[in-house]
C-alpha atoms as a PDB file:
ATOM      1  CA  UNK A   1     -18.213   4.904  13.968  1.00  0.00           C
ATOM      2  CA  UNK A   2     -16.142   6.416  11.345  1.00  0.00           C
ATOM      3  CA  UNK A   3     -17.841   7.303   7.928  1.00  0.00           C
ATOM      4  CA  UNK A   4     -17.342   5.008   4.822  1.00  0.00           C
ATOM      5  CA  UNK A   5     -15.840   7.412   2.507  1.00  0.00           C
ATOM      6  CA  UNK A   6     -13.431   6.126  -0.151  1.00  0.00           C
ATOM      7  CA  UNK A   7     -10.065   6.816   0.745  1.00  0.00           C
ATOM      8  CA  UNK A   8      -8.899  10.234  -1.271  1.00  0.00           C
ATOM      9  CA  UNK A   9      -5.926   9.235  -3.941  1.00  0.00           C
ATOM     10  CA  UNK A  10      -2.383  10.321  -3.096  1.00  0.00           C
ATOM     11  CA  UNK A  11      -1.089  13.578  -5.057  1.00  0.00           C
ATOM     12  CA  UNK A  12       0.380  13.535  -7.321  1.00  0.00           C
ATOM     13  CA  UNK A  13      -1.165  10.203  -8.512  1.00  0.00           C
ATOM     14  CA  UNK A  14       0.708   7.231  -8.058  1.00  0.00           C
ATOM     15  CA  UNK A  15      -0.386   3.876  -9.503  1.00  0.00           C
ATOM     16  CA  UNK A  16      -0.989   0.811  -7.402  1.00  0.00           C
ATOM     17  CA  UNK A  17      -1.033  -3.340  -7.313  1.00  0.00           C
ATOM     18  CA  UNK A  18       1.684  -5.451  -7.820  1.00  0.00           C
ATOM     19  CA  UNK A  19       2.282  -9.042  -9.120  1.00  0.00           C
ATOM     20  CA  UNK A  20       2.242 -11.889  -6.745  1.00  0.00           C
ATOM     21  CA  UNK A  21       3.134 -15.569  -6.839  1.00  0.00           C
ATOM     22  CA  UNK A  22       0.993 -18.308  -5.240  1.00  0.00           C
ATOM     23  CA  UNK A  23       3.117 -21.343  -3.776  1.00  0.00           C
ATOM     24  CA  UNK A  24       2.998 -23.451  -6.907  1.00  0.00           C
ATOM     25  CA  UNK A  25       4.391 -20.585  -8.853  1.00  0.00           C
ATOM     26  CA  UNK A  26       1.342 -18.676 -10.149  1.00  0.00           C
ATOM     27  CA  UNK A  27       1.630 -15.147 -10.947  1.00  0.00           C
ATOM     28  CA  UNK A  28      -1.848 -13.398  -9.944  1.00  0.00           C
ATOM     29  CA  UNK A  29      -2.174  -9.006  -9.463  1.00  0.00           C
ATOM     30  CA  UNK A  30      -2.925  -8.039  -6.192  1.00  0.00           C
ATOM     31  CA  UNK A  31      -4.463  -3.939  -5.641  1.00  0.00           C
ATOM     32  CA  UNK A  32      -4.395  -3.088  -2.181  1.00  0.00           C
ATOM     33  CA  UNK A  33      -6.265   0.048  -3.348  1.00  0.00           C
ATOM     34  CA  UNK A  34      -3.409   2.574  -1.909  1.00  0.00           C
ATOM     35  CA  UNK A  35       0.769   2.750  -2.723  1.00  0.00           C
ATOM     36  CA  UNK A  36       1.013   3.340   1.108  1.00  0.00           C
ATOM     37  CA  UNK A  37      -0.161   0.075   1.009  1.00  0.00           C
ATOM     38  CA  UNK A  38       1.931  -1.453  -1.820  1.00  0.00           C
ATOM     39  CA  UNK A  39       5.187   0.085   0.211  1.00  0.00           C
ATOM     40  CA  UNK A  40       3.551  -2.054   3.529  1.00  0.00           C
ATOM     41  CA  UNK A  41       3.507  -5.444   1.111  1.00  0.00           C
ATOM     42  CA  UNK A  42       7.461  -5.146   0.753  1.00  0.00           C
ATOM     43  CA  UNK A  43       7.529  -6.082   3.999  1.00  0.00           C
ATOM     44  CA  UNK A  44       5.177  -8.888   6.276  1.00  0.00           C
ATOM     45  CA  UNK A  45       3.045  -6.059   8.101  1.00  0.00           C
ATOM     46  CA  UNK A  46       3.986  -7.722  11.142  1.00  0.00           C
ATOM     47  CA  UNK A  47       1.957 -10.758  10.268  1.00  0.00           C
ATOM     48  CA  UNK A  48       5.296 -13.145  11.028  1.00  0.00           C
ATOM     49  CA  UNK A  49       6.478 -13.865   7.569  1.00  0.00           C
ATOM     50  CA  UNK A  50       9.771 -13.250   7.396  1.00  0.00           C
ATOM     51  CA  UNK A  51       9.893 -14.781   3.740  1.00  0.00           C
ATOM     52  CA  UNK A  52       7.675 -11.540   2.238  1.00  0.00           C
ATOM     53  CA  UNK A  53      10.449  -9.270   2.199  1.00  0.00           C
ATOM     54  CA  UNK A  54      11.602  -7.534  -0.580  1.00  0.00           C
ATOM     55  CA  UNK A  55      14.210  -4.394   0.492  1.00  0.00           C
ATOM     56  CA  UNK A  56      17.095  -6.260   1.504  1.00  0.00           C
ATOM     57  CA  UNK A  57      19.542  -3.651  -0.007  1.00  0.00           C
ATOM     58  CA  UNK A  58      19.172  -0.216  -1.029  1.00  0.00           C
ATOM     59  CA  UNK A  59      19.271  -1.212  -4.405  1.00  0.00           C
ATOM     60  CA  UNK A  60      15.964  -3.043  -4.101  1.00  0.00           C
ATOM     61  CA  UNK A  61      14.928  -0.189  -2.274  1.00  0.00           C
ATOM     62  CA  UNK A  62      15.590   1.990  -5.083  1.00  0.00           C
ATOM     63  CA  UNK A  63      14.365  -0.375  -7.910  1.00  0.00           C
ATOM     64  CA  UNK A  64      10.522  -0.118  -6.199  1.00  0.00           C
ATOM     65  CA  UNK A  65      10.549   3.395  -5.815  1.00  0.00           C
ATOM     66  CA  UNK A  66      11.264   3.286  -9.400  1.00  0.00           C
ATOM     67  CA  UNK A  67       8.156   1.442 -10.336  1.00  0.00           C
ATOM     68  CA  UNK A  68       6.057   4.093  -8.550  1.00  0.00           C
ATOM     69  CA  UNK A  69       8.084   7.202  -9.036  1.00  0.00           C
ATOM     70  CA  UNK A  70       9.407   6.783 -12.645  1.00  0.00           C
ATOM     71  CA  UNK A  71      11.173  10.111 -12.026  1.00  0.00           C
ATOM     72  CA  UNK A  72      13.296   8.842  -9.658  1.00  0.00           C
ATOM     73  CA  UNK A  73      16.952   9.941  -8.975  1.00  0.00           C
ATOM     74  CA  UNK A  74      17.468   6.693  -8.162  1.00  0.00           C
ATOM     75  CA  UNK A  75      20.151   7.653  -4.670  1.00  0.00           C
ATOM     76  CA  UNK A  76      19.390   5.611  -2.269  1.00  0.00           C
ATOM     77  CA  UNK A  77      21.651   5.045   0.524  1.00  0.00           C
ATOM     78  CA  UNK A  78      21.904   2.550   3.446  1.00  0.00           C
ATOM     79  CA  UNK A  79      19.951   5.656   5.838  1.00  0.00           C
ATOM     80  CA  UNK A  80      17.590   5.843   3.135  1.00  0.00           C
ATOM     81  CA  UNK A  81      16.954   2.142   3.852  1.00  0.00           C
ATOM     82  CA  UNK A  82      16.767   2.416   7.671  1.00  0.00           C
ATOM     83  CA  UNK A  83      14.358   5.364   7.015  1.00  0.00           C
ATOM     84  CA  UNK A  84      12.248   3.574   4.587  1.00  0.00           C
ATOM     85  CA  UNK A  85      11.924   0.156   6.432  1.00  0.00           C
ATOM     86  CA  UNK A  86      11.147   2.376   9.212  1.00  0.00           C
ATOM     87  CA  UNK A  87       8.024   3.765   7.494  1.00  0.00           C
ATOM     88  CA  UNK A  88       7.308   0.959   5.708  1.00  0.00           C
ATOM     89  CA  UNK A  89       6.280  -1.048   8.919  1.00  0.00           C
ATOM     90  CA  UNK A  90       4.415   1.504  10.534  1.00  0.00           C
ATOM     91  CA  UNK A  91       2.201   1.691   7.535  1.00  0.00           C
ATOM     92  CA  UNK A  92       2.165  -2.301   7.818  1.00  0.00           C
ATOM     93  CA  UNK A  93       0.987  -2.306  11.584  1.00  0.00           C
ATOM     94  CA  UNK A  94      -1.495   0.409  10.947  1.00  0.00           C
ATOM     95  CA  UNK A  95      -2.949  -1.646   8.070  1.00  0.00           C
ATOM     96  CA  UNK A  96      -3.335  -4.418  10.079  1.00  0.00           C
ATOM     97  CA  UNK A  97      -4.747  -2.754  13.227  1.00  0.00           C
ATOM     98  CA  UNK A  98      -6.912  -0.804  10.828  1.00  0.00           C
ATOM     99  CA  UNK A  99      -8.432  -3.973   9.620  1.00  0.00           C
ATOM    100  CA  UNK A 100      -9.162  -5.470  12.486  1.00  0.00           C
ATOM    101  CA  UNK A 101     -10.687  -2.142  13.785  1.00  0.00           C
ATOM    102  CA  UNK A 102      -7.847  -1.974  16.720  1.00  0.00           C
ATOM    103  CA  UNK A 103      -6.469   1.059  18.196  1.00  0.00           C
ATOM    104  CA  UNK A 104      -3.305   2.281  16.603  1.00  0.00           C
ATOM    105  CA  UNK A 105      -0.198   2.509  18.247  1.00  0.00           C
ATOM    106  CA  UNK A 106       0.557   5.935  18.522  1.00  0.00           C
ATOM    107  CA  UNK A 107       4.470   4.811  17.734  1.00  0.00           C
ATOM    108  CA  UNK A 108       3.261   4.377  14.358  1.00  0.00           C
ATOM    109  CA  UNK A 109       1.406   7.132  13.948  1.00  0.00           C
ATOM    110  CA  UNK A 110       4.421   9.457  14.985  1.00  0.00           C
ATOM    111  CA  UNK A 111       6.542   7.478  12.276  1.00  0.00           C
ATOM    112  CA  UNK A 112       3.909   8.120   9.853  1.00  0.00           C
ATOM    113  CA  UNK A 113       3.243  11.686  10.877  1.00  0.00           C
ATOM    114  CA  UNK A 114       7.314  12.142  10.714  1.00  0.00           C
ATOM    115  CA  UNK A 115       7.962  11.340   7.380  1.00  0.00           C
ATOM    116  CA  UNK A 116       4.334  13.079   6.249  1.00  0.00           C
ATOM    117  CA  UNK A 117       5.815  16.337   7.295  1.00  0.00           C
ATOM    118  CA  UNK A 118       8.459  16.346   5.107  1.00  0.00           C
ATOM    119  CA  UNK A 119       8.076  17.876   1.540  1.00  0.00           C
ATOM    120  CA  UNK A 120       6.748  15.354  -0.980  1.00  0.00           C
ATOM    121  CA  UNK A 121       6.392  15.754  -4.554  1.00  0.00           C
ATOM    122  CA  UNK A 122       4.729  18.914  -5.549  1.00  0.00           C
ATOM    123  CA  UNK A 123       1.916  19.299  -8.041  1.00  0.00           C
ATOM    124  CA  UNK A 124       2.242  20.329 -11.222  1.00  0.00           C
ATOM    125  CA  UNK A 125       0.223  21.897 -14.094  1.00  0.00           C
ATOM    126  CA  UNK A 126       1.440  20.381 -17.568  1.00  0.00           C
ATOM    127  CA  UNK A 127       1.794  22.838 -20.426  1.00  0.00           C
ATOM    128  CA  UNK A 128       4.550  25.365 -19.156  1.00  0.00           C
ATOM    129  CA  UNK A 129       7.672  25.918 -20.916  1.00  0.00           C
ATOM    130  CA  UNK A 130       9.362  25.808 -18.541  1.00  0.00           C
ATOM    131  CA  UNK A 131       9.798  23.202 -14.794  1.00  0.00           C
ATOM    132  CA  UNK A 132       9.846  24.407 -11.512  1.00  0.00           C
ATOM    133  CA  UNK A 133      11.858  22.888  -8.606  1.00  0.00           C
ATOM    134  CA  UNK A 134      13.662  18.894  -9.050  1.00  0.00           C
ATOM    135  CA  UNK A 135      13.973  17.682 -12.328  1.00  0.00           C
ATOM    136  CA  UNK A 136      13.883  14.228 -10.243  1.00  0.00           C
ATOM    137  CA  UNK A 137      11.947  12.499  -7.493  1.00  0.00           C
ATOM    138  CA  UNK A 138      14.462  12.154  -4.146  1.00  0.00           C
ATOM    139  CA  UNK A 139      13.986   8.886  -2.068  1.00  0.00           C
ATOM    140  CA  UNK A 140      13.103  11.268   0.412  1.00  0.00           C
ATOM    141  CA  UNK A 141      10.654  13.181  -1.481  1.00  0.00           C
ATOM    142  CA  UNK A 142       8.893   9.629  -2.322  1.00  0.00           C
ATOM    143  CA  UNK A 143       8.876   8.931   1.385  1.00  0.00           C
ATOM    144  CA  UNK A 144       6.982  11.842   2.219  1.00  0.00           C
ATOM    145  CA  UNK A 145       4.348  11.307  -0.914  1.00  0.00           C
ATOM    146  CA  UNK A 146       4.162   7.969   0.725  1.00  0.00           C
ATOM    147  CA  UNK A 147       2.993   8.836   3.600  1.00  0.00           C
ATOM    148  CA  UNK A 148       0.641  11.412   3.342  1.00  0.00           C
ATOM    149  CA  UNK A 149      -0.964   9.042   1.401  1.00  0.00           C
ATOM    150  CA  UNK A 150      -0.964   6.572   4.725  1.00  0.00           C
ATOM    151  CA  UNK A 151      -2.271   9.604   6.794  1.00  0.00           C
ATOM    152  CA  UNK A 152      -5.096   9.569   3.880  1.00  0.00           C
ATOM    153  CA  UNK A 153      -5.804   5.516   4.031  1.00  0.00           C
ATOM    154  CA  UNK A 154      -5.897   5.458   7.832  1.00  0.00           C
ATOM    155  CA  UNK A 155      -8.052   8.952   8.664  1.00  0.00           C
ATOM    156  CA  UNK A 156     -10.940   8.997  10.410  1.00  0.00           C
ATOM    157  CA  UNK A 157     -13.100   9.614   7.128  1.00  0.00           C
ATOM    158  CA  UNK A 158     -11.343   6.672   5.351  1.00  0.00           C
ATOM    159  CA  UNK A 159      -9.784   3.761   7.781  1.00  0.00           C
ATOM    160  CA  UNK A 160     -13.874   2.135   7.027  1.00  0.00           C
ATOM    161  CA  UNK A 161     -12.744   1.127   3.835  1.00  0.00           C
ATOM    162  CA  UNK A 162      -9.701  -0.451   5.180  1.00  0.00           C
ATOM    163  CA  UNK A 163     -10.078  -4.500   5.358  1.00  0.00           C
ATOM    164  CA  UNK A 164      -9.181  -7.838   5.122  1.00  0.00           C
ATOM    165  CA  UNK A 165     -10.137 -10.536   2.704  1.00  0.00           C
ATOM    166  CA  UNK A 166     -13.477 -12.498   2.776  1.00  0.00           C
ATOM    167  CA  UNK A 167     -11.637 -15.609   2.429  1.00  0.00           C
ATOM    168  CA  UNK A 168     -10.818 -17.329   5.211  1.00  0.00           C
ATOM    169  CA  UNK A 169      -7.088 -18.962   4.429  1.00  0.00           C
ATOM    170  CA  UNK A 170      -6.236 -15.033   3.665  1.00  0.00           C
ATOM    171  CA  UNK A 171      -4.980 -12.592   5.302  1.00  0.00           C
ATOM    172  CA  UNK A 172      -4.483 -10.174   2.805  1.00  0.00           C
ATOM    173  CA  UNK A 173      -5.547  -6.533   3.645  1.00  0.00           C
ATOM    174  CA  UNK A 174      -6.896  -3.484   0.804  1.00  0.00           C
ATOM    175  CA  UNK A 175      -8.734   0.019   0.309  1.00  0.00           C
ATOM    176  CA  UNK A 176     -11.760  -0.737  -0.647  1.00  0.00           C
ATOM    177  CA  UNK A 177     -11.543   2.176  -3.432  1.00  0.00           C
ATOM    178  CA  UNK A 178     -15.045   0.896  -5.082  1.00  0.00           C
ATOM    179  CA  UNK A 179     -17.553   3.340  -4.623  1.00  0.00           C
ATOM    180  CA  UNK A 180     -20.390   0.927  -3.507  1.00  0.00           C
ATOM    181  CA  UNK A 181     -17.657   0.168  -0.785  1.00  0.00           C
ATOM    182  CA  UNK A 182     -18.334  -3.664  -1.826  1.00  0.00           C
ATOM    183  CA  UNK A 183     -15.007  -5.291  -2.518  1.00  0.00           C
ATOM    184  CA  UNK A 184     -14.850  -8.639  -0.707  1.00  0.00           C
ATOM    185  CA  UNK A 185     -11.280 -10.352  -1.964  1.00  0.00           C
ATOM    186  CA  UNK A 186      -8.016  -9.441  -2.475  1.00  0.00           C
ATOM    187  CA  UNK A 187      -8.548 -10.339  -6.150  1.00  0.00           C
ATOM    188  CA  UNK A 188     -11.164 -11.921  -8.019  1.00  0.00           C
ATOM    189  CA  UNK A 189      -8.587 -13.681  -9.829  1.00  0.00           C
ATOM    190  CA  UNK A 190      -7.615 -15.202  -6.668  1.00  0.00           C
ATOM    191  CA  UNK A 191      -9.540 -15.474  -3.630  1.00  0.00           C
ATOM    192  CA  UNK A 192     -13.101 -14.110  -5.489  1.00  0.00           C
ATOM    193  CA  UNK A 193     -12.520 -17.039  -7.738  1.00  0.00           C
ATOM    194  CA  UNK A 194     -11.543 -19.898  -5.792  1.00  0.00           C
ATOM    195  CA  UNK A 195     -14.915 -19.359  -3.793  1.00  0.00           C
ATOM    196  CA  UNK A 196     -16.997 -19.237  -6.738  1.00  0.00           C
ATOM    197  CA  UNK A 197     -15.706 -22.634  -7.851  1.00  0.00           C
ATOM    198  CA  UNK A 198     -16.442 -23.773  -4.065  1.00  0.00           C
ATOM    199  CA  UNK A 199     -20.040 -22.235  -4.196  1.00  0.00           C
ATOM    200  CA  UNK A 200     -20.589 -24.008  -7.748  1.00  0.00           C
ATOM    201  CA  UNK A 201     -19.216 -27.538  -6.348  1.00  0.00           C
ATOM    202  CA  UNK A 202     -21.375 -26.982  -3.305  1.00  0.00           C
ATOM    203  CA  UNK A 203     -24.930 -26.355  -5.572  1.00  0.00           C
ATOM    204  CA  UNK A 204     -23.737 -29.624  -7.677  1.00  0.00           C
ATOM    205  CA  UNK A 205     -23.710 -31.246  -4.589  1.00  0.00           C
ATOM    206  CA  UNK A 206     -27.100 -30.085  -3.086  1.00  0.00           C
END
């Protein structure tokens, strides 16, 4: 059984959740606990919704690295695309399979593994006169930050805290980052909610 351990933080730190929209048009924040995990919910993580995507050009490609990476170059070409919707569902599969405690397939791994071996974005001790390396953050460089964070999420020590909403008309998947390890819903602002109004209606009722 693998340990429970909260999943270790990508370096250099990179902030996570998003902004979703319910059907009838209601903004709510979403944390999936990881930004390997953010990338994944840019696409459907193989869950047959074809309406979740986001990167349809390498422009919106480049405007979500953007929100993660503020240091961004912002060049990102039609490869870097390819590349990135390449990594982005492997991360996607492995979140799901992860959740549902199922083997990975080891396609996804190498993907993962691939773009993990690349050099990412170096750490950095503030207070120097002067910077070392990139004045920027290349697509590339993001990719590989990216997915040493997956390699994080989904290790042995870690892939425990990896699940899927209590609710049961979700399907939404997080890191359970909490260090009781006791997250139950996607959001409490959501999900958490809507089934303590159903608990409340159901003790009126009794």
């Amino acid at each position: 059984m693998p340990s429970t351990t909260a999943a270790a933080p990508a370096s250099p730190s990179v902030p996570t959740g998003q902004w979703f929209t319910t059907r009838d048009g209601k903004p709510w924040w979403f944390d999936s606990g990881a930004p390997s995990l953010d990338f994944a919910y840019t696409g459907d993580l193989g869950l047959g919704h074809p309406e979740w995507e986001q990167l349809h050009s390498p422009e919106d490609l480049a405007a979500w690295i953007l929100t993660r990476f503020p240091d961004s170059d912002g060049i990102v070409h039609p490869r870097h695309l390819t590349d990135g919707i390449m990594l982005r569902d492997a991360i996607g599969r492995l979140t799901v399979r992860a959740s549902r405690r199922e083997a990975f397939d080891p396609r996804d791994v190498d993907a993962v593994n691939l773009f993990a071996a690349t050099p990412d974005i170096p750490p950095a001790l503030e207070g120097g006169s002067r910077r070392a390396g990139r004045q920027t953050t290349s697509t590339n460089q993001a990719f590989a930050t990216l997915a040493r964070d997956a390699v994080s999420v989904f290790s042995a020590d870690a892939v425990g805290r990896v699940r899927e909403c209590a609710a049961e008309d979700c399907a939404l998947v997080y890191v359970d980052t909490s260090r009781a390890g006791t997250r139950r819903w996607c959001s409490m602002q959501r999900c958490g909610n809507r089934a303590k109004v159903r608990k409340f209606r159901a003790a009126q009722a009794g």
